[in-house]
C-alpha atoms as a PDB file:
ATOM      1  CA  UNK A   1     137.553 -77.631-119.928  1.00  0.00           C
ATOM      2  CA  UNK A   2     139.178 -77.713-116.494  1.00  0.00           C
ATOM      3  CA  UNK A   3     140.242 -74.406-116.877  1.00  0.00           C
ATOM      4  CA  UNK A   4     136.600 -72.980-118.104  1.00  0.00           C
ATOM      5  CA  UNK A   5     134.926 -74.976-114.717  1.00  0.00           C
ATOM      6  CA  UNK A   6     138.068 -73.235-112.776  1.00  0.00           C
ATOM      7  CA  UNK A   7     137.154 -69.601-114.011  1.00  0.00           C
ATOM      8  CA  UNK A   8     133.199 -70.271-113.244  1.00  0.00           C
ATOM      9  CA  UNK A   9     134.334 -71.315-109.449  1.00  0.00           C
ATOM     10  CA  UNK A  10     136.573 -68.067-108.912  1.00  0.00           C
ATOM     11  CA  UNK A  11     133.700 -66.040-110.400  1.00  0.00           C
ATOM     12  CA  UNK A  12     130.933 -67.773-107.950  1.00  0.00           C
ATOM     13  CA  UNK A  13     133.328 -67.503-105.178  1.00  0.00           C
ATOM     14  CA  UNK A  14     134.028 -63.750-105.884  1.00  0.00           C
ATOM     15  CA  UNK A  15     130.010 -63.139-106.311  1.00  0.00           C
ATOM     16  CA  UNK A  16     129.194 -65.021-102.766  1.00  0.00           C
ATOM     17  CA  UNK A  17     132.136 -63.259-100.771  1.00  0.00           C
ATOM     18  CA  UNK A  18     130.614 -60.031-102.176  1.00  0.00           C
ATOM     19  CA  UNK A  19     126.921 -60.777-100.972  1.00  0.00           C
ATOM     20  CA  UNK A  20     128.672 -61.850 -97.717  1.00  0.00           C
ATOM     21  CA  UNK A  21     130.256 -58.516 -97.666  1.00  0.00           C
ATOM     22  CA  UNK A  22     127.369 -55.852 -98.431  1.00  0.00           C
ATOM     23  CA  UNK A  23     124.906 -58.055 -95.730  1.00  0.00           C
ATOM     24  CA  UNK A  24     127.598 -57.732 -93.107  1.00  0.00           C
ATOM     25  CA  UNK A  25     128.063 -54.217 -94.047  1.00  0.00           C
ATOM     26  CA  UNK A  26     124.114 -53.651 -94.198  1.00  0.00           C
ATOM     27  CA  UNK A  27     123.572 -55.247 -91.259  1.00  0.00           C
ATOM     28  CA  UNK A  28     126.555 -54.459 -88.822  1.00  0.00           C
ATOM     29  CA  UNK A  29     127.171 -51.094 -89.577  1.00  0.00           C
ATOM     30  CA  UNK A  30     130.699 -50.139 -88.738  1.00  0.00           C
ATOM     31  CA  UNK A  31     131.289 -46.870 -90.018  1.00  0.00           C
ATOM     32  CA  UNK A  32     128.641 -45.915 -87.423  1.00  0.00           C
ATOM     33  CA  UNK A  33     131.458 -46.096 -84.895  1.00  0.00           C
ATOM     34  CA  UNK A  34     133.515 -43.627 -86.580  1.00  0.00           C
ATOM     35  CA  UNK A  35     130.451 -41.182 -87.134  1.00  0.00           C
ATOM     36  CA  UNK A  36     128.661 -38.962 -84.464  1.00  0.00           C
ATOM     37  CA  UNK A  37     125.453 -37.565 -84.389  1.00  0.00           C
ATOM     38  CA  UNK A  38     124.765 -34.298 -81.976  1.00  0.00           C
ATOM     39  CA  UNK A  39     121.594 -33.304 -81.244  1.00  0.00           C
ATOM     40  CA  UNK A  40     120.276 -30.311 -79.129  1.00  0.00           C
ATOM     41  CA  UNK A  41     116.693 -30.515 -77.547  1.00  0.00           C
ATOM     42  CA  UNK A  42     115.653 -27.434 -75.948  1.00  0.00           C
ATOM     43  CA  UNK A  43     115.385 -29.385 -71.795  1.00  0.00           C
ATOM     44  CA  UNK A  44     112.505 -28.403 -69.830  1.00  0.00           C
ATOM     45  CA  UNK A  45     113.387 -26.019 -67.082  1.00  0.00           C
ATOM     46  CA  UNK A  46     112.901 -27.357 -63.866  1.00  0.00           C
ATOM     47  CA  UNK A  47     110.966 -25.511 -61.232  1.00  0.00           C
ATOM     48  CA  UNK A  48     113.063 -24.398 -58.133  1.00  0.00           C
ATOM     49  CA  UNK A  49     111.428 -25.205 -54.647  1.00  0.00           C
ATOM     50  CA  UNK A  50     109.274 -22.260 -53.751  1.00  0.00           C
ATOM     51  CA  UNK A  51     110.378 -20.318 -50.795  1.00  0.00           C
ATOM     52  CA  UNK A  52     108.490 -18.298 -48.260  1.00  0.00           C
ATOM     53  CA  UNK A  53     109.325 -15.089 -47.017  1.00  0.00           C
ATOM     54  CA  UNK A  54     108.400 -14.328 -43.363  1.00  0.00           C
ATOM     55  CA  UNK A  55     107.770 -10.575 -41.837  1.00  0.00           C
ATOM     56  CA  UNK A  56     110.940  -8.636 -41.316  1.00  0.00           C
ATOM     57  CA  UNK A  57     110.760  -5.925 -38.195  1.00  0.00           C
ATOM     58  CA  UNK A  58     112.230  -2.707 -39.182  1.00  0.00           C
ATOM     59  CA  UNK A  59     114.902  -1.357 -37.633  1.00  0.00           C
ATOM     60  CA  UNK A  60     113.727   0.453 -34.867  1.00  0.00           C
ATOM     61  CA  UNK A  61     111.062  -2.390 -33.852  1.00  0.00           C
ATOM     62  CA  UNK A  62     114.095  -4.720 -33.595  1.00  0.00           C
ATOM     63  CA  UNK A  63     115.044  -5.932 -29.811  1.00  0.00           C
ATOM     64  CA  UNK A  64     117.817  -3.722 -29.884  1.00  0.00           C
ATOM     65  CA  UNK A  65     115.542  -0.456 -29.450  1.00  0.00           C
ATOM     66  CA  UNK A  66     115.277   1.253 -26.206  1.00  0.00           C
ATOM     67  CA  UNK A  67     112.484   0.757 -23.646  1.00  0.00           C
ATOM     68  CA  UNK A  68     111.044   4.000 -24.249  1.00  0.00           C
ATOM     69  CA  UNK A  69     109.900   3.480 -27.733  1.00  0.00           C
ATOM     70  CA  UNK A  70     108.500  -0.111 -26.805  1.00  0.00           C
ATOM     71  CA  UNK A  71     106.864   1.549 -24.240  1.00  0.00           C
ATOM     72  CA  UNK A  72     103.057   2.334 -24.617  1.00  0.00           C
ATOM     73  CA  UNK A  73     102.697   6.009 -25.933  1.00  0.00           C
ATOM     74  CA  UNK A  74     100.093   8.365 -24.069  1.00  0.00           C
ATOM     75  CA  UNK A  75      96.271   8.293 -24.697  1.00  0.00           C
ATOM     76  CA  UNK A  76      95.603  10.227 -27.693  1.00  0.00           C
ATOM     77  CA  UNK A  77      99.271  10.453 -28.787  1.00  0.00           C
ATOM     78  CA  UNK A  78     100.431   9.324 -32.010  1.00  0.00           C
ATOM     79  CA  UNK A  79     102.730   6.154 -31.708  1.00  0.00           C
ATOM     80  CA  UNK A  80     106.203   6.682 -32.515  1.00  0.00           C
ATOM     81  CA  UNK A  81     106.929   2.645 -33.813  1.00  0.00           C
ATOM     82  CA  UNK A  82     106.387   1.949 -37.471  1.00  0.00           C
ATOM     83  CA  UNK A  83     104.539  -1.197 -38.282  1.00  0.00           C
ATOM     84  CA  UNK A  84     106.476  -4.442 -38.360  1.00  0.00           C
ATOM     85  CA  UNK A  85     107.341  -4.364 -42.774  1.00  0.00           C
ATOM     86  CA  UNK A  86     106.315  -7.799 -44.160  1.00  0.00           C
ATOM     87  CA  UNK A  87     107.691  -9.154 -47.217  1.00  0.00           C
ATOM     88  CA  UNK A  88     105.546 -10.346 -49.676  1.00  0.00           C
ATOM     89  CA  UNK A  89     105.585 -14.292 -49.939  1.00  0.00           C
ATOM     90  CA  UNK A  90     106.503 -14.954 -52.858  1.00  0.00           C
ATOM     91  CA  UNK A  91     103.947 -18.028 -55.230  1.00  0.00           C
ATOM     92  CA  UNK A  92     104.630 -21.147 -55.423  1.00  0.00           C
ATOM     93  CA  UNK A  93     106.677 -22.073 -57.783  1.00  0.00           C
ATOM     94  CA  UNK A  94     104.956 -23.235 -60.928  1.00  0.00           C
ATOM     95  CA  UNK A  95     106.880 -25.127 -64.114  1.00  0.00           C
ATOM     96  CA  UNK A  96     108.126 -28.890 -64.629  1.00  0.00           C
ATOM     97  CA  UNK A  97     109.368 -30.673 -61.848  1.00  0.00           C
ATOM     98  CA  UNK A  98     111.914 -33.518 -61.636  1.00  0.00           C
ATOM     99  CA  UNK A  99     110.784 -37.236 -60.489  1.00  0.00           C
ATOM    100  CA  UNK A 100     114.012 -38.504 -60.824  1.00  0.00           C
ATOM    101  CA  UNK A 101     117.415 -37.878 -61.925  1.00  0.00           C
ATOM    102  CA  UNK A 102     121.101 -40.562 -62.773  1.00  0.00           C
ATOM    103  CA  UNK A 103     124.153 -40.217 -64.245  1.00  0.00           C
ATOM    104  CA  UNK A 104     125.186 -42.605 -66.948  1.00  0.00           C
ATOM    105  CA  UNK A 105     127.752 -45.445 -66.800  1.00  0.00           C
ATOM    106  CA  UNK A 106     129.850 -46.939 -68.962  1.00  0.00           C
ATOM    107  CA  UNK A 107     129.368 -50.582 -70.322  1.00  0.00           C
ATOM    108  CA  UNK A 108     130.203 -52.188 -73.837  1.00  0.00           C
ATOM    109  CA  UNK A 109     131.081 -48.303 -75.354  1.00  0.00           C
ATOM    110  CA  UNK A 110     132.115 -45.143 -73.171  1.00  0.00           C
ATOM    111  CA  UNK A 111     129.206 -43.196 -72.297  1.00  0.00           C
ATOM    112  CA  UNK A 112     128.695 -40.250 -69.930  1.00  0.00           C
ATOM    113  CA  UNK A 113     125.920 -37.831 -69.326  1.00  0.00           C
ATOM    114  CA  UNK A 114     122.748 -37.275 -66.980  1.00  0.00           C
ATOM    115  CA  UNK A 115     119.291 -38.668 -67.344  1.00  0.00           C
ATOM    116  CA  UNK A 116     116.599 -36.513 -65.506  1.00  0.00           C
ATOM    117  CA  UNK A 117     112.574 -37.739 -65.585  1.00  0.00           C
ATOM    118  CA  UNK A 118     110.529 -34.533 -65.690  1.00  0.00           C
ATOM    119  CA  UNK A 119     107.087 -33.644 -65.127  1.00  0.00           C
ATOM    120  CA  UNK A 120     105.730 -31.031 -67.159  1.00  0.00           C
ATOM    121  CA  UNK A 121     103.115 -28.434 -66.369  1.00  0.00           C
ATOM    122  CA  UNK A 122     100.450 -29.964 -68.005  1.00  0.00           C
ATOM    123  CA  UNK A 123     101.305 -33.471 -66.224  1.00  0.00           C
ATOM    124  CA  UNK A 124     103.263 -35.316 -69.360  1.00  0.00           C
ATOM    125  CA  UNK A 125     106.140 -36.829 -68.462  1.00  0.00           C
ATOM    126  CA  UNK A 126     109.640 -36.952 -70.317  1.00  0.00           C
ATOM    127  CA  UNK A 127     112.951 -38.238 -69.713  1.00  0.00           C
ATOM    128  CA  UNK A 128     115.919 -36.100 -70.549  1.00  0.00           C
ATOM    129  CA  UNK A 129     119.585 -37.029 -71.918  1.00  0.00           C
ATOM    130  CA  UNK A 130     121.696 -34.019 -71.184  1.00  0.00           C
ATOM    131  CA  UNK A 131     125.232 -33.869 -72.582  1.00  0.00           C
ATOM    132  CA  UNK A 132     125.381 -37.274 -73.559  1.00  0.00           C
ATOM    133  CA  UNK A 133     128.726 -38.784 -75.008  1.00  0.00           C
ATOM    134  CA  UNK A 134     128.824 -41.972 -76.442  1.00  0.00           C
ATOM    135  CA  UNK A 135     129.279 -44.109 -79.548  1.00  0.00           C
ATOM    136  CA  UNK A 136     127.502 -44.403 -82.037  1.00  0.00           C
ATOM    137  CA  UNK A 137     125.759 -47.846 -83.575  1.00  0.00           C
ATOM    138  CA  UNK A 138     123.048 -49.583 -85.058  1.00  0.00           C
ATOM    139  CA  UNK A 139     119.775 -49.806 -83.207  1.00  0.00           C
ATOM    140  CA  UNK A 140     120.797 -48.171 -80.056  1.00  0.00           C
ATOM    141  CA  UNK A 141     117.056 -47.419 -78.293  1.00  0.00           C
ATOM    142  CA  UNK A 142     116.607 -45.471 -74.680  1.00  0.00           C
ATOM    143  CA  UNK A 143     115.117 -47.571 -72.249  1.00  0.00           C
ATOM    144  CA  UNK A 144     113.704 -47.383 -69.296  1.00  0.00           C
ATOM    145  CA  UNK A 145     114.354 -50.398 -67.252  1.00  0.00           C
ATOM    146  CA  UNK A 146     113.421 -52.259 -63.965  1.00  0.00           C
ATOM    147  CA  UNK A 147     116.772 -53.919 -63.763  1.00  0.00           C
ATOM    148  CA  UNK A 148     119.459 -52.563 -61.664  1.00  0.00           C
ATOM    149  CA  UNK A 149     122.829 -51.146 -63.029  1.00  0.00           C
ATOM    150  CA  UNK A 150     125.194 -53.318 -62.382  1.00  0.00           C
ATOM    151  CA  UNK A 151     129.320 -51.857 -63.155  1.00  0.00           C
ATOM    152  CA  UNK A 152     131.571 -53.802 -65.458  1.00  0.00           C
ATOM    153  CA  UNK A 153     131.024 -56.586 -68.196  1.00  0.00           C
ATOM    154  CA  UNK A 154     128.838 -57.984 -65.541  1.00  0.00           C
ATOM    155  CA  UNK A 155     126.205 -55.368 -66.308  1.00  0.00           C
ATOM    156  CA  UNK A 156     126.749 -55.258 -69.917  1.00  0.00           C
ATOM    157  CA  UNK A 157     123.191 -58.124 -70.235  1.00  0.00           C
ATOM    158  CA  UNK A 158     121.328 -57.068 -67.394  1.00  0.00           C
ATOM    159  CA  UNK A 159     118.769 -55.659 -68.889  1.00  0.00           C
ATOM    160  CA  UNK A 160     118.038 -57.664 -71.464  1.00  0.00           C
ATOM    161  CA  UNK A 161     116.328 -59.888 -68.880  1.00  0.00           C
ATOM    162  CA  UNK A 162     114.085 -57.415 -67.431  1.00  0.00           C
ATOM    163  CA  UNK A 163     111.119 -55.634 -67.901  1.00  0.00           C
ATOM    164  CA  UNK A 164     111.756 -52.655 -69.859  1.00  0.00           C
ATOM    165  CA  UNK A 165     109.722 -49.749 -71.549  1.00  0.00           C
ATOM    166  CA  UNK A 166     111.077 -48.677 -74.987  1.00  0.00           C
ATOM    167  CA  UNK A 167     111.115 -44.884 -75.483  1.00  0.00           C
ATOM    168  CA  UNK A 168     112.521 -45.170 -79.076  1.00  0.00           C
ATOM    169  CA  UNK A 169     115.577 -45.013 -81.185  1.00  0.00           C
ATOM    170  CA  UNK A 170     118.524 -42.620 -79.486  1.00  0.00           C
ATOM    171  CA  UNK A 171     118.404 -39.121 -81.622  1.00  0.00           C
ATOM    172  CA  UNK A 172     122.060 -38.868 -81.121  1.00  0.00           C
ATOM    173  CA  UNK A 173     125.139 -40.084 -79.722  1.00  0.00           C
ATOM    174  CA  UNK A 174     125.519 -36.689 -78.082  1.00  0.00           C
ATOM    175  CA  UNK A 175     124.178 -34.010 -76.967  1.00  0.00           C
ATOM    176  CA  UNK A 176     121.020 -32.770 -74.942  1.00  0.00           C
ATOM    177  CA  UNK A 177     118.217 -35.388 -76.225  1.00  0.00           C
ATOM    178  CA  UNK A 178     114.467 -35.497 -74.242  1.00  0.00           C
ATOM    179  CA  UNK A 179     112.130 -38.362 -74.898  1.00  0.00           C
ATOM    180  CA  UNK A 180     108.194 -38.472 -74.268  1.00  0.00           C
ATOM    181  CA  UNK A 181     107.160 -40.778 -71.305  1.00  0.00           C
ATOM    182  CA  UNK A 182     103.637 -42.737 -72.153  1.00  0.00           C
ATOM    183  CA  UNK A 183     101.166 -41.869 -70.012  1.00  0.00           C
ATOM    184  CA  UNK A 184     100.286 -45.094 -69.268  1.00  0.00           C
ATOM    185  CA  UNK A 185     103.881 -46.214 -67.645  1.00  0.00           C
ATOM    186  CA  UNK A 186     104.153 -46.840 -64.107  1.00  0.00           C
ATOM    187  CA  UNK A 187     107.491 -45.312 -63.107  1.00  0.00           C
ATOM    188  CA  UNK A 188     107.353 -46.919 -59.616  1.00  0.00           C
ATOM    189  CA  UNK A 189     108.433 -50.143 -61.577  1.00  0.00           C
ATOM    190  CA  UNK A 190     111.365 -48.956 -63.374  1.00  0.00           C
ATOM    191  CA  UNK A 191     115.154 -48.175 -61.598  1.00  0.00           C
ATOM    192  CA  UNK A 192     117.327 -47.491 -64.447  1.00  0.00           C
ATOM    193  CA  UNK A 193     117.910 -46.024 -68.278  1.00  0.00           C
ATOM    194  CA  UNK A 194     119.668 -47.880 -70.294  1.00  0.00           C
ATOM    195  CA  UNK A 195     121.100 -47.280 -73.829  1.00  0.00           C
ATOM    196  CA  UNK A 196     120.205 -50.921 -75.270  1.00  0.00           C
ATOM    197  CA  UNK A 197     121.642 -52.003 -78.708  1.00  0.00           C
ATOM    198  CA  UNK A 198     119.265 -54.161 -79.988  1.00  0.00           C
ATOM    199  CA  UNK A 199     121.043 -55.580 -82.838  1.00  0.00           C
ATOM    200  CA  UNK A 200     124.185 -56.884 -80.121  1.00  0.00           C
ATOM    201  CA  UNK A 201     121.782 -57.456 -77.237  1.00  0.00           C
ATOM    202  CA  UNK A 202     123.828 -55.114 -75.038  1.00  0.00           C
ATOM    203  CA  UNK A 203     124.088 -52.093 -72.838  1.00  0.00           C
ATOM    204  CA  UNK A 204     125.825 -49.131 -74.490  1.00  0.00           C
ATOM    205  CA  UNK A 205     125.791 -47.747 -70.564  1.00  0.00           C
ATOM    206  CA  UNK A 206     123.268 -47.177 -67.753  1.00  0.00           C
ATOM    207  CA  UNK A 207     122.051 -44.823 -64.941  1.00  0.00           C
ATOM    208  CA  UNK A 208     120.914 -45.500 -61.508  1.00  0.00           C
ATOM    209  CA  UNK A 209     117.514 -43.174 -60.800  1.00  0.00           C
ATOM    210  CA  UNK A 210     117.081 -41.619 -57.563  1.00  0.00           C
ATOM    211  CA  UNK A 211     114.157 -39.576 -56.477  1.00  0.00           C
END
């Protein structure tokens, strides 16, 4: 009898450490860490700052030529100085333009990269990841955030106090990623990106913006 009520125990115990095992496995994740994803968004190229083009003299109006041709020429003769050649100014520059631009930190997991915020043409804005490099895990989202980033463990929390705006779930843990910016968002209020693991409550790692 004892040994029947033993056997039902060990078979119970077996069938809970199971469960135990598949909802820590379901919910945790770990073979995420050993797995990357790489993903490769075509980026927005950014607009270069136009640039003007004054009036070049040619060579023999330059300061260097002799009195005699600056001189005025005699009534009816034909002048002997060539017009001044002007190069054409060139239009302004037209394309997506950056707002703001960081490069990422590292906080809980090893992550480098650069986060841009571009302006497109037709006045959406997106944020870019470009060759991000970090580890992988469950629930990872891009944030931005109007906390500062703050170096070491003591950053790791930060923003999980602040206001943040949630761009979505991270594509990849590397590569060149780009992330729409809702229209609505008012970027004046928001510092930092942070890759924010939901599921831990912690910063994967962080970038500083600057205009």
């Amino acid at each position: 009898m004892r040994t029947g009520r033993k056997r039902i125990l060990i078979i119970v115990g077996a069938a809970i450490g199971v469960l135990v095992l598949v909802v820590g496995l379901t919910v945790f994740k770990p073979w995420l860490l050993f797995v990357d994803i790489r993903v490769d968004d075509a980026l927005p190229a950014v607009a270069a700052s136009p640039e003007v083009m004054t009036p070049t003299p040619s060579a023999s109006a330059s300061g260097s030529a002799s009195a005699s041709i600056s001189a005025e020429p005699p009534a009816g003769a034909a002048s002997t100085v060539p017009p001044a050649v002007e190069e054409p100014v060139d239009p302004a520059s037209t394309g997506p333009i950056q707002l703001a631009e960081g490069s990422l930190i590292s906080h809980e997991h090893a992550t480098t990269g650069t986060v841009r915020i571009i302006e497109q043409e037709d006045g959406t804005r997106v944020l870019t990841l470009e060759n991000l490099d970090t580890t992988n895990g469950p629930d990872v989202r891009v944030w931005l955030s109007a906390a500062d980033v703050v170096e070491g463990t003591a950053g790791w929390y930060t923003a999980g106090s602040a206001e943040f705006v949630d761009l979505g779930l991270i594509k990849g843990n590397q590569g060149n990623q780009v992330y729409e910016i809702p229209d609505d968002v008012d970027l004046s209020k928001f510092v930092a990106v942070d890759l924010w693991c939901v599921q831990f409550g912690v910063s994967f790692g962080a970038a500083q913006l600057s205009s």
